[in-house]
N, C-alpha and C. Protein backbone atom coordinates (compact mmCIF):
# COMPACT_ATOMS: atom_id res chain seq x y z
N UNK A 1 2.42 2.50 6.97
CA UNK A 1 1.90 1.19 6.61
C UNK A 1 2.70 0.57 5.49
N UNK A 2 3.96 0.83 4.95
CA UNK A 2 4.58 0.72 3.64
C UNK A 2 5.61 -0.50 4.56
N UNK A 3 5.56 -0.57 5.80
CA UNK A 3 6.54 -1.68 6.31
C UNK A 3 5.89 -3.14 6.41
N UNK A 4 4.62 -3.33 6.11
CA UNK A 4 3.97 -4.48 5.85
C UNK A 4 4.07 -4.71 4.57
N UNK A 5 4.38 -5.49 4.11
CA UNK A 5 4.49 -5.62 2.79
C UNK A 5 3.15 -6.31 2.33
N UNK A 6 3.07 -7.56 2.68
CA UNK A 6 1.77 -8.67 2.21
C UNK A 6 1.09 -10.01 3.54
N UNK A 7 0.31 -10.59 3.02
CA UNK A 7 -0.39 -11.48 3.73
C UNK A 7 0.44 -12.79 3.58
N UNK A 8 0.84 -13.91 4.14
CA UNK A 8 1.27 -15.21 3.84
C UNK A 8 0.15 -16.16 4.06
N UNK A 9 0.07 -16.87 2.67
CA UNK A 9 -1.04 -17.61 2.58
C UNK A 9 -0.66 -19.19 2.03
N UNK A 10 -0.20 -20.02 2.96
CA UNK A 10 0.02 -20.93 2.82
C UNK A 10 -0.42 -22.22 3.36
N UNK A 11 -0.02 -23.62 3.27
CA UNK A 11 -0.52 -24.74 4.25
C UNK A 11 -0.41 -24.53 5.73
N UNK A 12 0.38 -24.14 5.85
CA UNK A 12 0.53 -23.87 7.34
C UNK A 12 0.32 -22.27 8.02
N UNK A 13 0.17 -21.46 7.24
CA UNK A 13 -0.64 -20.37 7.67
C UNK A 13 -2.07 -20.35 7.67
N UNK A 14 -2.05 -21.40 6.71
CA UNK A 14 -4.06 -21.83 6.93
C UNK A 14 -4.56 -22.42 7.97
N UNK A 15 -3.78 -22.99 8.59
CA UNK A 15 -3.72 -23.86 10.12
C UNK A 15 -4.28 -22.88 10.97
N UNK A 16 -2.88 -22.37 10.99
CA UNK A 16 -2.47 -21.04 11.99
C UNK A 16 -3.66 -20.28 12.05
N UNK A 17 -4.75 -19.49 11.17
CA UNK A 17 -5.60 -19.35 11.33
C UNK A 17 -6.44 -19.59 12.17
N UNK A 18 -6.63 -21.05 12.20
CA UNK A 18 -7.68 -21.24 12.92
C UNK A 18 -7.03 -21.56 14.55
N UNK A 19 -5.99 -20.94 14.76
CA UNK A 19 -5.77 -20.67 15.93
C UNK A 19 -5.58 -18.96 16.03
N UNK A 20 -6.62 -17.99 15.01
CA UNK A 20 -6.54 -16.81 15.60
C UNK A 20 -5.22 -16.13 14.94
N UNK A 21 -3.93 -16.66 14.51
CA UNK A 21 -2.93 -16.40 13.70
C UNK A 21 -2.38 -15.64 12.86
N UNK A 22 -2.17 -14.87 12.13
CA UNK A 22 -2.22 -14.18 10.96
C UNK A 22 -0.15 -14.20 10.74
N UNK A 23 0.06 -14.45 9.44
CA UNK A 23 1.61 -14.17 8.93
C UNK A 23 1.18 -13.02 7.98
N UNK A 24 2.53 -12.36 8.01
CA UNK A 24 2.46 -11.32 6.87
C UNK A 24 4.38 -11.26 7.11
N UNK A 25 4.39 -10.42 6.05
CA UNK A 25 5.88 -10.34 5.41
C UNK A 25 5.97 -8.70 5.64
N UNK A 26 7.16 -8.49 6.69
CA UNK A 26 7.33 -7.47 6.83
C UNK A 26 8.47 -6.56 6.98
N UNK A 27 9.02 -5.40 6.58
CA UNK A 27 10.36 -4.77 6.17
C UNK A 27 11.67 -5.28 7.49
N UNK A 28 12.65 -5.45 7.01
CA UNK A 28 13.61 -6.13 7.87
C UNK A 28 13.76 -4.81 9.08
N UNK A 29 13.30 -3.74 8.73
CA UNK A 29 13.96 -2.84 9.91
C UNK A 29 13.04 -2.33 11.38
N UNK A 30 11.83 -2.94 10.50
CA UNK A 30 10.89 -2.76 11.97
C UNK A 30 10.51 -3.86 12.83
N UNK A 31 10.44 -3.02 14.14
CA UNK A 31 10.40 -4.19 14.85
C UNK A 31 9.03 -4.47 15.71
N UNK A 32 8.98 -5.42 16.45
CA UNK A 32 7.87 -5.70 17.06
C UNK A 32 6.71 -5.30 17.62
N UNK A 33 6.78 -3.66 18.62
CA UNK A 33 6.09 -2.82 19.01
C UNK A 33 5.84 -2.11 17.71
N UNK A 34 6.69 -1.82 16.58
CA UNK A 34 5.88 -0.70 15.64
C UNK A 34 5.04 -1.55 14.75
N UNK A 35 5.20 -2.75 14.52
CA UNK A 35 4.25 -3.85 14.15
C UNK A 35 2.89 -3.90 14.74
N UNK A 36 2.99 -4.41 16.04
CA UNK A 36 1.73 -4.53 16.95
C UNK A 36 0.94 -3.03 16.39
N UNK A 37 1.76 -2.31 16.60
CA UNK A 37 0.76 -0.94 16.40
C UNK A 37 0.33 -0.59 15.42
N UNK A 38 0.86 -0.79 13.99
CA UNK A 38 0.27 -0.80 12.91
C UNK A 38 -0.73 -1.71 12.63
N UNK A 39 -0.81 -3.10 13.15
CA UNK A 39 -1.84 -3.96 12.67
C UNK A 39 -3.01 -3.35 13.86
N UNK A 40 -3.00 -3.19 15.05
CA UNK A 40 -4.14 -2.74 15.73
C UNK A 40 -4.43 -1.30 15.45
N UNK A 41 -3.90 -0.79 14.51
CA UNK A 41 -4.56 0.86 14.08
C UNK A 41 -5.53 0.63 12.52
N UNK A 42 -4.40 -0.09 11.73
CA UNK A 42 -4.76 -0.69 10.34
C UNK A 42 -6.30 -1.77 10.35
N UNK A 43 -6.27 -2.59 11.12
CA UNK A 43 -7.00 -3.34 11.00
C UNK A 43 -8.00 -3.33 12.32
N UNK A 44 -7.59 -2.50 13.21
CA UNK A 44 -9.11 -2.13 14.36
C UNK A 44 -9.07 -3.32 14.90
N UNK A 45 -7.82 -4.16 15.66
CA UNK A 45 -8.22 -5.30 16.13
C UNK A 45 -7.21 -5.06 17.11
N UNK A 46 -6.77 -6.02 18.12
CA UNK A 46 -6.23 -6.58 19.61
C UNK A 46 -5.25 -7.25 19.63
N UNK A 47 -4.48 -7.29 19.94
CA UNK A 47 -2.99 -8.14 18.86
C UNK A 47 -2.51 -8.24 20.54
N UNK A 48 -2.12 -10.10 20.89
CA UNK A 48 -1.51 -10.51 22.03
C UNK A 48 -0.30 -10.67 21.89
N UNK A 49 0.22 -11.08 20.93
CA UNK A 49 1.39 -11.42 20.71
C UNK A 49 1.91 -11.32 19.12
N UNK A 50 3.29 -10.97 19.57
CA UNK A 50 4.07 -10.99 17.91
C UNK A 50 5.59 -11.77 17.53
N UNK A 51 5.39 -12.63 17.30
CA UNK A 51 6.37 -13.35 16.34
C UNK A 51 7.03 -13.11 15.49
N UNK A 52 8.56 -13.15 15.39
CA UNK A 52 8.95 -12.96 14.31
C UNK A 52 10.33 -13.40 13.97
N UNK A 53 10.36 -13.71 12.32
CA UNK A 53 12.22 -14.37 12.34
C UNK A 53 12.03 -14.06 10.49
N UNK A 54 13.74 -14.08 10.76
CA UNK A 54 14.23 -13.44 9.46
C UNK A 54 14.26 -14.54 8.81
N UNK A 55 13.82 -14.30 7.32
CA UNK A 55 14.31 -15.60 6.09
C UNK A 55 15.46 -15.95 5.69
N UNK A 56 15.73 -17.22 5.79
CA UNK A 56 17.29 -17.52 4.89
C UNK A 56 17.69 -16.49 3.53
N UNK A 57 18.80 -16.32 3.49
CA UNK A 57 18.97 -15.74 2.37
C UNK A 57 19.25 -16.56 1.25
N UNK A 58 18.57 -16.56 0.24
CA UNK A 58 18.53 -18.05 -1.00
C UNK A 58 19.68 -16.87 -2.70
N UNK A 59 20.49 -17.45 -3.20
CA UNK A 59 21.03 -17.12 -4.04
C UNK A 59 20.09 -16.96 -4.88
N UNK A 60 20.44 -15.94 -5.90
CA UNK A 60 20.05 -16.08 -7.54
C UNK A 60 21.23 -15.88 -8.46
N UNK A 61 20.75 -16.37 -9.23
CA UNK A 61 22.34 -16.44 -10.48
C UNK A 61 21.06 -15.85 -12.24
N UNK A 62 21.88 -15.02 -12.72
CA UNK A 62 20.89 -14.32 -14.04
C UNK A 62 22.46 -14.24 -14.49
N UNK A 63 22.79 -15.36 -15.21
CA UNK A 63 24.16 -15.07 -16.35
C UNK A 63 24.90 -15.49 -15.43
N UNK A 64 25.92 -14.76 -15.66
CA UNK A 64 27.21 -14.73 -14.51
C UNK A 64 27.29 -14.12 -13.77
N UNK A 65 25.72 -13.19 -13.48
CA UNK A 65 26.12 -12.52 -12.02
C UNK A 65 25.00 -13.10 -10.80
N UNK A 66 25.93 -13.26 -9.78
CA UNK A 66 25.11 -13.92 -8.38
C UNK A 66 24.76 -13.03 -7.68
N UNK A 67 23.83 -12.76 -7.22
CA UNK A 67 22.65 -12.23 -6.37
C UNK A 67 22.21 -12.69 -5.53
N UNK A 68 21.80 -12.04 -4.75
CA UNK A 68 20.90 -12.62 -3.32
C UNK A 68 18.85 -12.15 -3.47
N UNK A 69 18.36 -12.54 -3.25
CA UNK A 69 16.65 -12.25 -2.96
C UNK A 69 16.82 -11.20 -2.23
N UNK A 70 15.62 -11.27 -2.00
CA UNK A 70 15.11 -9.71 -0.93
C UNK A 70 15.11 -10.16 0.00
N UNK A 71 15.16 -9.64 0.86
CA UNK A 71 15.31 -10.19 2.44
C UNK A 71 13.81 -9.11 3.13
N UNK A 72 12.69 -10.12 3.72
CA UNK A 72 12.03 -9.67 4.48
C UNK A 72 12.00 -10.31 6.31
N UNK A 73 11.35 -9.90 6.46
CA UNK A 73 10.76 -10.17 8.41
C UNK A 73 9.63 -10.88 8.16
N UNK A 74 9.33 -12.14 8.80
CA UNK A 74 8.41 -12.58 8.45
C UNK A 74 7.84 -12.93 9.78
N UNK A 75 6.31 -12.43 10.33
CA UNK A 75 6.32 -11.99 11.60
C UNK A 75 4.42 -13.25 11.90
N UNK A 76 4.20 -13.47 12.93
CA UNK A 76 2.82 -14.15 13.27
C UNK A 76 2.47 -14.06 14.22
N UNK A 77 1.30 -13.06 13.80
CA UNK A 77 0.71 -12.34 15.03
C UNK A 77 -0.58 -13.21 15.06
N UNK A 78 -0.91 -12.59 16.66
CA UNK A 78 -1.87 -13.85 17.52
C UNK A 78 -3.08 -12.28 17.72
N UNK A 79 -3.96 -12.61 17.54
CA UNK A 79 -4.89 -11.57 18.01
C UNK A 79 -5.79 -12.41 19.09
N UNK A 80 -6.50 -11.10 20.02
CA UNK A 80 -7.50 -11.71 21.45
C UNK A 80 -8.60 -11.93 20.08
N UNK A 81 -9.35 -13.51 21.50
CA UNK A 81 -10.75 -13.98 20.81
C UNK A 81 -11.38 -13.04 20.53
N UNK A 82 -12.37 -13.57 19.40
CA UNK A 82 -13.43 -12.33 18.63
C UNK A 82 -12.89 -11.33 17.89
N UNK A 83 -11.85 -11.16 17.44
CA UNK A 83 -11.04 -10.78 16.27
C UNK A 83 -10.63 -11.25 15.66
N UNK A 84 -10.89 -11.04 14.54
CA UNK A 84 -9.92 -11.55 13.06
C UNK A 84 -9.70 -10.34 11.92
N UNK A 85 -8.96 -10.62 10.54
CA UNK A 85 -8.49 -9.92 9.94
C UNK A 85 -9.11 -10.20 8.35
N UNK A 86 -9.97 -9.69 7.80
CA UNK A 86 -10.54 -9.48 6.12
C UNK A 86 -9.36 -10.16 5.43
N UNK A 87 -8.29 -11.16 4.77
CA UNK A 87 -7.12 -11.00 4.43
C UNK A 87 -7.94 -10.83 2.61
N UNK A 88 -9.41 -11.52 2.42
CA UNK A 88 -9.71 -11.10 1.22
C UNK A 88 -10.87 -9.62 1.39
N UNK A 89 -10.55 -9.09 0.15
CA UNK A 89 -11.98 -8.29 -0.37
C UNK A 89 -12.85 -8.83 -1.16
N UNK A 90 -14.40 -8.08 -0.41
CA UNK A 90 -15.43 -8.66 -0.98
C UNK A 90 -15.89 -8.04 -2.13
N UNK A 91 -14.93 -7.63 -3.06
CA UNK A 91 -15.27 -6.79 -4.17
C UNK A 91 -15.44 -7.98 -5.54
C-alpha cells in the first residue's frame, strides 16, 4: 500500500466525485492492474475503471542549483454504483 501515496482534493476532483470518481497520486512505477487491486482490497470496494497520466515535470531552483519535483502517477478511478471511498476520518 506504500505505492498510493495520497487523495487529490481539488475543484475538479470534487466534480469527479459526484460521478463516483476518486484521484489519488500514485508511485510512477505501478501500474494499472496493481492499482485496481490495491484500492479494491484497501478500501473493500469495485473499481470499473482506471485512469491514469504522468505529471509535467516543473523545475525548482534553491541557489544555483536546478532541480526537478517529484514525479508521481496521477491515476482516476471510477468505482460500480453503491460504492464510494471514506477520503475523510470521522475521528
Amino acid at each position: 500500500m506504500d505505492q498510493i501515496k495520497s487523495p487529490i482534493l481539488t475543484e475538479k476532483t470534487i466534480r469527479l466525485l459526484e460521478k463516483n470518481q476518486y484521484s489519488f497520486d500514485v508511485s510512477i512505477e505501478s501500474n494499472k492492474t496493481e492499482i485496481k487491486k490495491w484500492i479494491e482490497l484497501f478500501f473493500n470496494v469495485k473499481v470499473t475503471a482506471v485512469n491514469s497520466h504522468r505529471l509535467p515535470v516543473r523545475k525548482k531552483k534553491i541557489g544555483a542549483i536546478i532541480g526537478y519535483s517529484v514525479r508521481y502517477k496521477r491515476v482516476i478511478i471510477k468505482l460500480k454504483s453503491g460504492y464510494s471511498i471514506p477520503l475523510f476520518s470521522n475521528k
